[in-house]
PDB file of N, CA and C in Angstrom:
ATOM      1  N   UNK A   1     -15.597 -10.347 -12.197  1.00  0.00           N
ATOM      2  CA  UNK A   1     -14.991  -9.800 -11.008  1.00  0.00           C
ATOM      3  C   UNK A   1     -15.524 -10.457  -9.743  1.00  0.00           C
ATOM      4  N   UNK A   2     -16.385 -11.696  -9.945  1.00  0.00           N
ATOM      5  CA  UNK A   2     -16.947 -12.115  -8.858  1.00  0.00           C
ATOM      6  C   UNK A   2     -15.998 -12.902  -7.816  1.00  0.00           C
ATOM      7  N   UNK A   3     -14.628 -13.388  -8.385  1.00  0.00           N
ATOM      8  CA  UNK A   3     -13.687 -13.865  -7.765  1.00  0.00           C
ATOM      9  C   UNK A   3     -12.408 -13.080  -6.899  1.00  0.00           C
ATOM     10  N   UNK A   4     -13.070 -11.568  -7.401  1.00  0.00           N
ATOM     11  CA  UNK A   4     -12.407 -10.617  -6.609  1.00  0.00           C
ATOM     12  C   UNK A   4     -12.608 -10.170  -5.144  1.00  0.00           C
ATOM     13  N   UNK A   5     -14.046 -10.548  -4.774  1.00  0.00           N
ATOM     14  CA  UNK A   5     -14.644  -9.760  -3.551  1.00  0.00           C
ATOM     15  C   UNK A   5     -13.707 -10.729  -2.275  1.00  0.00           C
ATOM     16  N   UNK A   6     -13.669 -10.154  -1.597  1.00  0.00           N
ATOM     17  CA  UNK A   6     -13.121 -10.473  -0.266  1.00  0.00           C
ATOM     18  C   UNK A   6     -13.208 -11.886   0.226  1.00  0.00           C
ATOM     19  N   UNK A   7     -14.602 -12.228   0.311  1.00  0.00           N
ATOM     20  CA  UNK A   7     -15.372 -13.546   0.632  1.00  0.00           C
ATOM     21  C   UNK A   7     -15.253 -14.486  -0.186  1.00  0.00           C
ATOM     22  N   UNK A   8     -15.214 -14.247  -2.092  1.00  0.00           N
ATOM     23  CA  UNK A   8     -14.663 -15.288  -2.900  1.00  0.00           C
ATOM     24  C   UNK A   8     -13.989 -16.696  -2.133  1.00  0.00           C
ATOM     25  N   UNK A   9     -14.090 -17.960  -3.216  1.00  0.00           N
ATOM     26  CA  UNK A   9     -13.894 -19.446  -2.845  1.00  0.00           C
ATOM     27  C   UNK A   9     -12.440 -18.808  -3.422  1.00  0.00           C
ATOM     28  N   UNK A  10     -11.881 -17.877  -4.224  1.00  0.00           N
ATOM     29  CA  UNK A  10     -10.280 -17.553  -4.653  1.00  0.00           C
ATOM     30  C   UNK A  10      -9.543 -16.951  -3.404  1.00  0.00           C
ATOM     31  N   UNK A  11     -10.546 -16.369  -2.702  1.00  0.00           N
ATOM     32  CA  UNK A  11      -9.197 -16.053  -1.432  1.00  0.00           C
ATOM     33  C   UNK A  11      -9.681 -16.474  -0.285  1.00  0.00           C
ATOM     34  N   UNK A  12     -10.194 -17.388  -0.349  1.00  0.00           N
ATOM     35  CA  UNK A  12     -10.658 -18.593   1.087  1.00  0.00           C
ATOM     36  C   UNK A  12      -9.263 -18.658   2.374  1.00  0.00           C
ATOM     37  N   UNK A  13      -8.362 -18.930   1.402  1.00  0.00           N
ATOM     38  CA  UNK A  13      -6.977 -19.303   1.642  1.00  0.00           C
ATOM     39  C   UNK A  13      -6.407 -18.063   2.501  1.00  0.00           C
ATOM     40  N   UNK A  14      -6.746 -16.999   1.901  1.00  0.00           N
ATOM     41  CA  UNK A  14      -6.241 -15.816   2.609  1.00  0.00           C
ATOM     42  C   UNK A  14      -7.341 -15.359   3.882  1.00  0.00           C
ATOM     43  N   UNK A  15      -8.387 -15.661   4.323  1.00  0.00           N
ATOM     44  CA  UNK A  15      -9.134 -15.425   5.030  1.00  0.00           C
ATOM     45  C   UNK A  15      -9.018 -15.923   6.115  1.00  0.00           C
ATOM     46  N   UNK A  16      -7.838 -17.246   6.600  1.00  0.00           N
ATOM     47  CA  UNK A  16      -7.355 -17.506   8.016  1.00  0.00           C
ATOM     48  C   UNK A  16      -6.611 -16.492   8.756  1.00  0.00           C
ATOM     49  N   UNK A  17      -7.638 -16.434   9.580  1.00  0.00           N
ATOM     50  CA  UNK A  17      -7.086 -14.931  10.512  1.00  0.00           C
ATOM     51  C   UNK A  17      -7.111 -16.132  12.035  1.00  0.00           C
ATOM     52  N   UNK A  18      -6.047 -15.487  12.444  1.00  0.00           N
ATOM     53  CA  UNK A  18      -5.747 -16.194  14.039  1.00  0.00           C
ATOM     54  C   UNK A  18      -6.295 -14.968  15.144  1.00  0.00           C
ATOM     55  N   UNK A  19      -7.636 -15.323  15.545  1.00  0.00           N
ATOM     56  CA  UNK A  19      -7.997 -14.292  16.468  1.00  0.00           C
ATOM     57  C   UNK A  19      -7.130 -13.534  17.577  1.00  0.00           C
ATOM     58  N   UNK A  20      -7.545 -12.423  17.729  1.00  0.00           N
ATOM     59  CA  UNK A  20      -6.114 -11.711  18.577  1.00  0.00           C
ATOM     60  C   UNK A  20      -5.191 -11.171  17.887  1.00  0.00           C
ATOM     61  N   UNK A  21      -4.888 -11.501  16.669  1.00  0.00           N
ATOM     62  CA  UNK A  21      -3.522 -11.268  16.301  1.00  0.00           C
ATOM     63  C   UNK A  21      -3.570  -9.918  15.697  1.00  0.00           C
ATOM     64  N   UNK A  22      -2.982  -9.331  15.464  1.00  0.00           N
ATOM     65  CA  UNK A  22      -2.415  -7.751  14.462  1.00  0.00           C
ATOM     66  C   UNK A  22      -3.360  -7.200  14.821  1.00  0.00           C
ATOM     67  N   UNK A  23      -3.969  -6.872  16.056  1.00  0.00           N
ATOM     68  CA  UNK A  23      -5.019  -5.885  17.117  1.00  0.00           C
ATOM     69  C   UNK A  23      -4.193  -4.514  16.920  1.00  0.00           C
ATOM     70  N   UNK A  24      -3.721  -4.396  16.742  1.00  0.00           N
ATOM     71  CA  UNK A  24      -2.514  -2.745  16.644  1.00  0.00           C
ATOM     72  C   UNK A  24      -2.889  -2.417  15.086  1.00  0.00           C
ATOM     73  N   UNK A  25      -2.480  -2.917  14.456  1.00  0.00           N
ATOM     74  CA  UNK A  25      -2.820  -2.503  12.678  1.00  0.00           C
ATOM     75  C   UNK A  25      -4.423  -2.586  12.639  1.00  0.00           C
ATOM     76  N   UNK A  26      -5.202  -3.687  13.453  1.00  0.00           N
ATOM     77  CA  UNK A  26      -6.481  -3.144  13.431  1.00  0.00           C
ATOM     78  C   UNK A  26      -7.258  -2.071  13.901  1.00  0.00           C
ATOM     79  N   UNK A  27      -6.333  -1.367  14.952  1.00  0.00           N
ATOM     80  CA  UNK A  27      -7.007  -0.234  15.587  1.00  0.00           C
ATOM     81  C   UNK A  27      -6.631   1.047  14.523  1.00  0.00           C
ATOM     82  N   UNK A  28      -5.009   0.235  14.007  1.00  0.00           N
ATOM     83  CA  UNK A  28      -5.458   1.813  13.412  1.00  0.00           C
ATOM     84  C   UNK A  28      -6.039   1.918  11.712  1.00  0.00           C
ATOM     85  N   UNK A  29      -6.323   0.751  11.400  1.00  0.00           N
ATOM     86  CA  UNK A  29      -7.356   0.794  10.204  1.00  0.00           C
ATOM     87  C   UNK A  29      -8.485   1.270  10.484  1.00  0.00           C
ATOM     88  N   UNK A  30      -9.209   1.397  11.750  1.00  0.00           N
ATOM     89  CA  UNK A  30     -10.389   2.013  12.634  1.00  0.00           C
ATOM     90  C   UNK A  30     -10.570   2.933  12.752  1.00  0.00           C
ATOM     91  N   UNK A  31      -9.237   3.683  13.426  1.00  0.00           N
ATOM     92  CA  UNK A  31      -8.403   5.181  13.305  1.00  0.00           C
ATOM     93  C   UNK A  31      -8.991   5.622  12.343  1.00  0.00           C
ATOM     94  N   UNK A  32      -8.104   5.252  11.140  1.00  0.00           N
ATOM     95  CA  UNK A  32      -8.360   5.856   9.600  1.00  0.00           C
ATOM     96  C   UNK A  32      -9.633   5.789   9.142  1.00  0.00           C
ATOM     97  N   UNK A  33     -10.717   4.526   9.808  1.00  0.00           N
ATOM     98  CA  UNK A  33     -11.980   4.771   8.868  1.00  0.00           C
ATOM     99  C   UNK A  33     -12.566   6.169   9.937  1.00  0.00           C
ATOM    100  N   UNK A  34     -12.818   5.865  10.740  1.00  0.00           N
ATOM    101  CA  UNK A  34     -13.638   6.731  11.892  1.00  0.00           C
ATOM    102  C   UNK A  34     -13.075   8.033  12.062  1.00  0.00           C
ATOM    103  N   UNK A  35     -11.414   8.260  11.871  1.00  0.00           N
ATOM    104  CA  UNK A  35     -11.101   9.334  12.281  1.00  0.00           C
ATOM    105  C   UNK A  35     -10.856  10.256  10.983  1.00  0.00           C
ATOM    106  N   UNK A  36      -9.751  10.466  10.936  1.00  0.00           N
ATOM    107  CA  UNK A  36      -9.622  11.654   9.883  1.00  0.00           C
ATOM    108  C   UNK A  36      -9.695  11.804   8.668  1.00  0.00           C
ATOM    109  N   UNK A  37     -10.078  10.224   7.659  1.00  0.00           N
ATOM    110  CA  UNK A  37     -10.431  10.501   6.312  1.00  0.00           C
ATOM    111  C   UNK A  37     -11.570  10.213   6.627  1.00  0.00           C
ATOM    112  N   UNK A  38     -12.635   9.806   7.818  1.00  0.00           N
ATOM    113  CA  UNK A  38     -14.051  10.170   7.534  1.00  0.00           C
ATOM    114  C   UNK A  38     -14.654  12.128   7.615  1.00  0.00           C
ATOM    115  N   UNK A  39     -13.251  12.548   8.159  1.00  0.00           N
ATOM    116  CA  UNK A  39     -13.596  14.418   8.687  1.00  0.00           C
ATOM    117  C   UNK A  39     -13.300  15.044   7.614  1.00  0.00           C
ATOM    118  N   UNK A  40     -12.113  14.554   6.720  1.00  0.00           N
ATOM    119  CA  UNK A  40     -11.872  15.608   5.987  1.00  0.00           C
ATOM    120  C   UNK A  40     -12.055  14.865   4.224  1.00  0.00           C
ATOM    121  N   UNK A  41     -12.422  13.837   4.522  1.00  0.00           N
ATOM    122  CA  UNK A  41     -12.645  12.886   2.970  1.00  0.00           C
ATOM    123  C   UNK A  41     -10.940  12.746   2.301  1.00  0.00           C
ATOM    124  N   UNK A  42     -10.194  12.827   3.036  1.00  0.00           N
ATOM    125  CA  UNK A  42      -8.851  12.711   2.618  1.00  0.00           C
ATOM    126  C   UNK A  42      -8.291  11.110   2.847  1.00  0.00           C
ATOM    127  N   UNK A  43      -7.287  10.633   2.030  1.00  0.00           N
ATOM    128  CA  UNK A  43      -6.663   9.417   2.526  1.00  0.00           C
ATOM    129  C   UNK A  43      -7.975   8.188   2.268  1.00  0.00           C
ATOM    130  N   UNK A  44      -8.326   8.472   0.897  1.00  0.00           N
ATOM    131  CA  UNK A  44      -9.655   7.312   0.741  1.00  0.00           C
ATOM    132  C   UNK A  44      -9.281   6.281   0.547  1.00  0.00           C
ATOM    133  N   UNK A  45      -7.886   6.082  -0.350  1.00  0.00           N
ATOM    134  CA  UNK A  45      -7.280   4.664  -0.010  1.00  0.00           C
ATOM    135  C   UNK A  45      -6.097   4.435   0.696  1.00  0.00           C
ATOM    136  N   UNK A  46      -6.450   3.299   1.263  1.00  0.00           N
ATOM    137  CA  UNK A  46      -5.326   2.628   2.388  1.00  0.00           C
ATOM    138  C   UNK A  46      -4.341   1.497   1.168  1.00  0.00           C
ATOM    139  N   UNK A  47      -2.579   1.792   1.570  1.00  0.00           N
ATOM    140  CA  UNK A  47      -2.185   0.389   0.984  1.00  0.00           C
ATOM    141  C   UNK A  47      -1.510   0.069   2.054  1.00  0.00           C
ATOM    142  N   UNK A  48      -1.474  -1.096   1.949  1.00  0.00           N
ATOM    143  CA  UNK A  48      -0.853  -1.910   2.870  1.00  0.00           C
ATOM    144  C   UNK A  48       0.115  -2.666   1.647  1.00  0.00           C
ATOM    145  N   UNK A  49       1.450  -2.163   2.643  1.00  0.00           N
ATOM    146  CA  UNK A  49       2.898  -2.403   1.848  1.00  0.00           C
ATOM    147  C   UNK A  49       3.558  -3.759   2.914  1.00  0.00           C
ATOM    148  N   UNK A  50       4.624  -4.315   2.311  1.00  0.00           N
ATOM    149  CA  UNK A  50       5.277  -5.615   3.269  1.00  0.00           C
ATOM    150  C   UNK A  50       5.608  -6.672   2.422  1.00  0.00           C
ATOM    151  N   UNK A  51       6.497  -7.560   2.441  1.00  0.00           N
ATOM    152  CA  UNK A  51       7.340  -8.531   2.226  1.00  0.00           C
ATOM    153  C   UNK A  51       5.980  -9.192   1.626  1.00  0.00           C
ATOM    154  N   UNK A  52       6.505 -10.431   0.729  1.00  0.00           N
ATOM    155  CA  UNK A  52       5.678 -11.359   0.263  1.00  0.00           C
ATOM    156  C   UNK A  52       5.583 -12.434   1.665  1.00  0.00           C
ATOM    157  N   UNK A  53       4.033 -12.526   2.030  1.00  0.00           N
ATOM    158  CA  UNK A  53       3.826 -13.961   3.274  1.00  0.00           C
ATOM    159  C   UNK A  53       3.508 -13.017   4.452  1.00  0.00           C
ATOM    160  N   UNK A  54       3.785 -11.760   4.417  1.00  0.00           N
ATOM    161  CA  UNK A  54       3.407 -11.584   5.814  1.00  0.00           C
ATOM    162  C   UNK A  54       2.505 -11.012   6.538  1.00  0.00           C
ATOM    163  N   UNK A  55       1.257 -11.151   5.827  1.00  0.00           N
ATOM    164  CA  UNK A  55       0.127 -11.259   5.712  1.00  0.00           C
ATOM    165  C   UNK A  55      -0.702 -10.246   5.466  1.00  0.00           C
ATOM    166  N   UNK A  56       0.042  -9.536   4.381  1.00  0.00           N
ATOM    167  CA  UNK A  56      -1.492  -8.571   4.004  1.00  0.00           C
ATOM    168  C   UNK A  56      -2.733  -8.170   3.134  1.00  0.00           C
ATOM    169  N   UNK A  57      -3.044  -9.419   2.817  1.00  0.00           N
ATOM    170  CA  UNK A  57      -3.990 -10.270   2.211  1.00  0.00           C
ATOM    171  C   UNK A  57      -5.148 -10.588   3.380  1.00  0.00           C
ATOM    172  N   UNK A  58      -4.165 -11.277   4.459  1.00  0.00           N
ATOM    173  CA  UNK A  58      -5.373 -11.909   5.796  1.00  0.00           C
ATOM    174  C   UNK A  58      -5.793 -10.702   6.208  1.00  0.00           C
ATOM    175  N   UNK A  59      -5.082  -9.434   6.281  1.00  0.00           N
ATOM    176  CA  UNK A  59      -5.475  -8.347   7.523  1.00  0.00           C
ATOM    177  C   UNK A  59      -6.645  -7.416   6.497  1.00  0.00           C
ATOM    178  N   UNK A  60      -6.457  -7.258   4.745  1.00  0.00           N
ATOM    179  CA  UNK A  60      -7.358  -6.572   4.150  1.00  0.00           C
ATOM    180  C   UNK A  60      -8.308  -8.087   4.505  1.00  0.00           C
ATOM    181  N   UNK A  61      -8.472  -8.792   4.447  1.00  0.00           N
ATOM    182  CA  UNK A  61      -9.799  -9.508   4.334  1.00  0.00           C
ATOM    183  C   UNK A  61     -10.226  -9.337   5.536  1.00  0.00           C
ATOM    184  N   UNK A  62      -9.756  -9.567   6.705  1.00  0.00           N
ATOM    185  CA  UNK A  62     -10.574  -9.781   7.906  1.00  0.00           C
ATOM    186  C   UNK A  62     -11.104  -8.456   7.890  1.00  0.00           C
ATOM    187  N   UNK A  63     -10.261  -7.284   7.984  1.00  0.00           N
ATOM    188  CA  UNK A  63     -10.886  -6.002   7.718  1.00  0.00           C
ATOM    189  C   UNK A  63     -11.560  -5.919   6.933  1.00  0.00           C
ATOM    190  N   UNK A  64     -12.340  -6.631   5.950  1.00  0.00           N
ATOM    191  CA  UNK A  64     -13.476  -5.973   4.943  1.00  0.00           C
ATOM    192  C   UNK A  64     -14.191  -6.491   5.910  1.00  0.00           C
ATOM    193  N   UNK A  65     -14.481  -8.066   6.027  1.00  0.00           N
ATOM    194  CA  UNK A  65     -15.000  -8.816   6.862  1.00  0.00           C
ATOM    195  C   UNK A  65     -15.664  -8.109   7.872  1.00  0.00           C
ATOM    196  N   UNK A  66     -15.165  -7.188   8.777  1.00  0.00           N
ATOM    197  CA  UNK A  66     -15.121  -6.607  10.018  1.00  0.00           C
ATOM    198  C   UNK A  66     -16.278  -5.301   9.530  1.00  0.00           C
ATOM    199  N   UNK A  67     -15.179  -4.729   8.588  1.00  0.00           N
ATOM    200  CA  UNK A  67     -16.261  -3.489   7.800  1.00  0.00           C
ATOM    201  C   UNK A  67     -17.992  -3.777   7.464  1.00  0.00           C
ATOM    202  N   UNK A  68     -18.169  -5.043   6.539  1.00  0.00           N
ATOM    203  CA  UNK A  68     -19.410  -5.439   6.111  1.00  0.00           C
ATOM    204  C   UNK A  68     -20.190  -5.816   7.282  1.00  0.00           C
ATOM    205  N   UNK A  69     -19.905  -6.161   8.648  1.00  0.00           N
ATOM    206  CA  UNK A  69     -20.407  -6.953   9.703  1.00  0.00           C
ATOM    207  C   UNK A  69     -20.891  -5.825  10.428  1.00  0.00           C
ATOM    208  N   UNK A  70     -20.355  -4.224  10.371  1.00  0.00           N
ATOM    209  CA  UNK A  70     -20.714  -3.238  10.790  1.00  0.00           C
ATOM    210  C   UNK A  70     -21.581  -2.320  10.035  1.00  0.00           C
ATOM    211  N   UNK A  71     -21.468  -2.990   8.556  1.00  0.00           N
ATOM    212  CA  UNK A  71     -22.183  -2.096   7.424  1.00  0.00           C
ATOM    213  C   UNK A  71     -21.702  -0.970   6.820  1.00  0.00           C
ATOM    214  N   UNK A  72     -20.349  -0.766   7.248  1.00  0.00           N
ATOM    215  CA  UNK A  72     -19.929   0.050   6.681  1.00  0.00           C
ATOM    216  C   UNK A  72     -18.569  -0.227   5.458  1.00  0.00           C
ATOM    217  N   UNK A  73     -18.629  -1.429   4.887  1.00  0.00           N
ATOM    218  CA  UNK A  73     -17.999  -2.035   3.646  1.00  0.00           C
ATOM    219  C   UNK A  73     -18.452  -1.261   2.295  1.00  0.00           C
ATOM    220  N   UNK A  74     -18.179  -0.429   1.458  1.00  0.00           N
ATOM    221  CA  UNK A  74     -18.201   0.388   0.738  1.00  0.00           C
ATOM    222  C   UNK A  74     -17.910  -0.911  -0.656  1.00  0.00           C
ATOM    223  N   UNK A  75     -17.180  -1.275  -0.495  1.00  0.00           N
ATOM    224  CA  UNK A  75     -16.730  -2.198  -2.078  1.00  0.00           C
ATOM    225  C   UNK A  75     -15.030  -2.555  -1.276  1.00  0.00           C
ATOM    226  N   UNK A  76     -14.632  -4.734  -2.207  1.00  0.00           N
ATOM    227  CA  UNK A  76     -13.554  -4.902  -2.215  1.00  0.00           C
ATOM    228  C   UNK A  76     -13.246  -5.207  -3.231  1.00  0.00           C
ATOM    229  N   UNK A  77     -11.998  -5.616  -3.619  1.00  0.00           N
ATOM    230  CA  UNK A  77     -11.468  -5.682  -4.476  1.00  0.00           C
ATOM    231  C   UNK A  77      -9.978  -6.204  -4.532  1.00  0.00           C
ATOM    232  N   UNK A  78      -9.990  -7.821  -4.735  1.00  0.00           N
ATOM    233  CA  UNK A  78      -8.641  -8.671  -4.543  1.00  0.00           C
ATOM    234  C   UNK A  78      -7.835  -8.937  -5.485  1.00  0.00           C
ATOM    235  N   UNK A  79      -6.661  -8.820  -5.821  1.00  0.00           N
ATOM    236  CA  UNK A  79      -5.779  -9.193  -7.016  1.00  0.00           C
ATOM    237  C   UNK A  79      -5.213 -10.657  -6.740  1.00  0.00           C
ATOM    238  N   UNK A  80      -5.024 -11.495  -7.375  1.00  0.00           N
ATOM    239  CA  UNK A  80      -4.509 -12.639  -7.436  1.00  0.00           C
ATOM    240  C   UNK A  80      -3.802 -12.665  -8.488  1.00  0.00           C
ATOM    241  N   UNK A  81      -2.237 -13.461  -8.728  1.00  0.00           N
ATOM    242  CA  UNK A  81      -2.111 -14.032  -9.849  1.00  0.00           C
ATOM    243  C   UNK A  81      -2.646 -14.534 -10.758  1.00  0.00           C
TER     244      UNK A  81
END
Protein backbone atom coordinates (compact mmCIF):
# COMPACT_ATOMS: atom_id res chain seq x y z
CA UNK A 1 0.00 0.00 0.00
CA UNK A 2 3.04 2.14 -0.06
CA UNK A 3 2.07 3.42 -3.57
CA UNK A 4 -1.16 4.53 -2.20
CA UNK A 5 -0.22 7.46 0.16
CA UNK A 6 -0.73 10.83 -1.26
CA UNK A 7 3.05 11.73 -1.70
CA UNK A 8 3.80 8.28 -3.59
CA UNK A 9 6.29 8.50 -7.00
CA UNK A 10 2.42 6.79 -8.41
CA UNK A 11 0.60 10.00 -8.00
CA UNK A 12 3.47 12.54 -8.56
CA UNK A 13 1.45 13.27 -11.68
CA UNK A 14 -1.58 14.15 -9.76
CA UNK A 15 0.14 16.44 -7.27
CA UNK A 16 0.45 19.56 -9.84
CA UNK A 17 -1.59 21.98 -8.13
CA UNK A 18 -1.57 25.60 -9.79
CA UNK A 19 -1.39 27.87 -6.72
CA UNK A 20 -4.55 29.98 -6.20
CA UNK A 21 -6.67 27.80 -7.89
CA UNK A 22 -9.99 25.90 -6.37
CA UNK A 23 -9.53 28.38 -3.06
CA UNK A 24 -13.54 27.92 -2.74
CA UNK A 25 -13.53 23.94 -2.56
CA UNK A 26 -10.54 24.55 -0.31
CA UNK A 27 -12.27 26.59 2.19
CA UNK A 28 -14.84 24.42 2.36
CA UNK A 29 -12.81 21.17 2.87
CA UNK A 30 -11.59 23.43 6.03
CA UNK A 31 -15.25 24.09 6.80
CA UNK A 32 -15.79 20.37 7.04
CA UNK A 33 -12.52 19.52 8.88
CA UNK A 34 -12.78 22.41 11.58
CA UNK A 35 -16.41 22.82 11.56
CA UNK A 36 -19.13 20.41 11.96
CA UNK A 37 -17.75 16.85 11.57
CA UNK A 38 -15.01 17.93 14.02
CA UNK A 39 -18.40 18.97 16.68
CA UNK A 40 -20.47 16.30 16.10
CA UNK A 41 -17.98 13.35 14.64
CA UNK A 42 -20.47 13.16 11.75
CA UNK A 43 -19.59 13.26 7.90
CA UNK A 44 -16.01 11.42 8.52
CA UNK A 45 -15.73 10.85 4.94
CA UNK A 46 -15.58 13.39 2.25
CA UNK A 47 -16.13 12.19 -1.64
CA UNK A 48 -15.37 14.21 -4.08
CA UNK A 49 -17.60 13.36 -7.19
CA UNK A 50 -16.90 14.98 -11.05
CA UNK A 51 -16.22 14.11 -14.60
CA UNK A 52 -13.03 12.17 -15.45
CA UNK A 53 -9.85 15.18 -15.74
CA UNK A 54 -11.27 17.63 -13.67
CA UNK A 55 -9.25 17.38 -11.08
CA UNK A 56 -10.09 15.52 -8.15
CA UNK A 57 -7.15 13.68 -7.60
CA UNK A 58 -4.99 17.25 -7.54
CA UNK A 59 -7.49 18.86 -4.92
CA UNK A 60 -7.50 15.36 -2.52
CA UNK A 61 -3.69 15.53 -2.76
CA UNK A 62 -2.94 19.07 -2.20
CA UNK A 63 -5.47 18.75 0.62
CA UNK A 64 -3.72 15.87 2.37
CA UNK A 65 -0.60 17.81 1.61
CA UNK A 66 -2.10 20.89 3.39
CA UNK A 67 -3.59 18.53 6.24
CA UNK A 68 -0.01 16.77 7.09
CA UNK A 69 1.79 20.37 6.96
CA UNK A 70 -0.68 21.32 9.79
CA UNK A 71 -0.52 17.86 11.47
CA UNK A 72 -3.63 17.15 11.27
CA UNK A 73 -3.47 14.26 8.28
CA UNK A 74 -5.10 11.28 9.94
CA UNK A 75 -4.26 8.61 6.95
CA UNK A 76 -4.49 8.69 2.79
CA UNK A 77 -5.37 6.54 0.62
CA UNK A 78 -5.15 6.69 -3.48
CA UNK A 79 -6.76 4.35 -6.04
CA UNK A 80 -5.14 4.10 -9.36
CA UNK A 81 -5.79 1.83 -12.18
Amino acid sequence: ADGALYRSAANAMKARFLEGTREQIFGWLEEWVAGHAARTRTHSICVLVGEAGTGKSTIASEFSKRLEEQGRLGASFFFTR
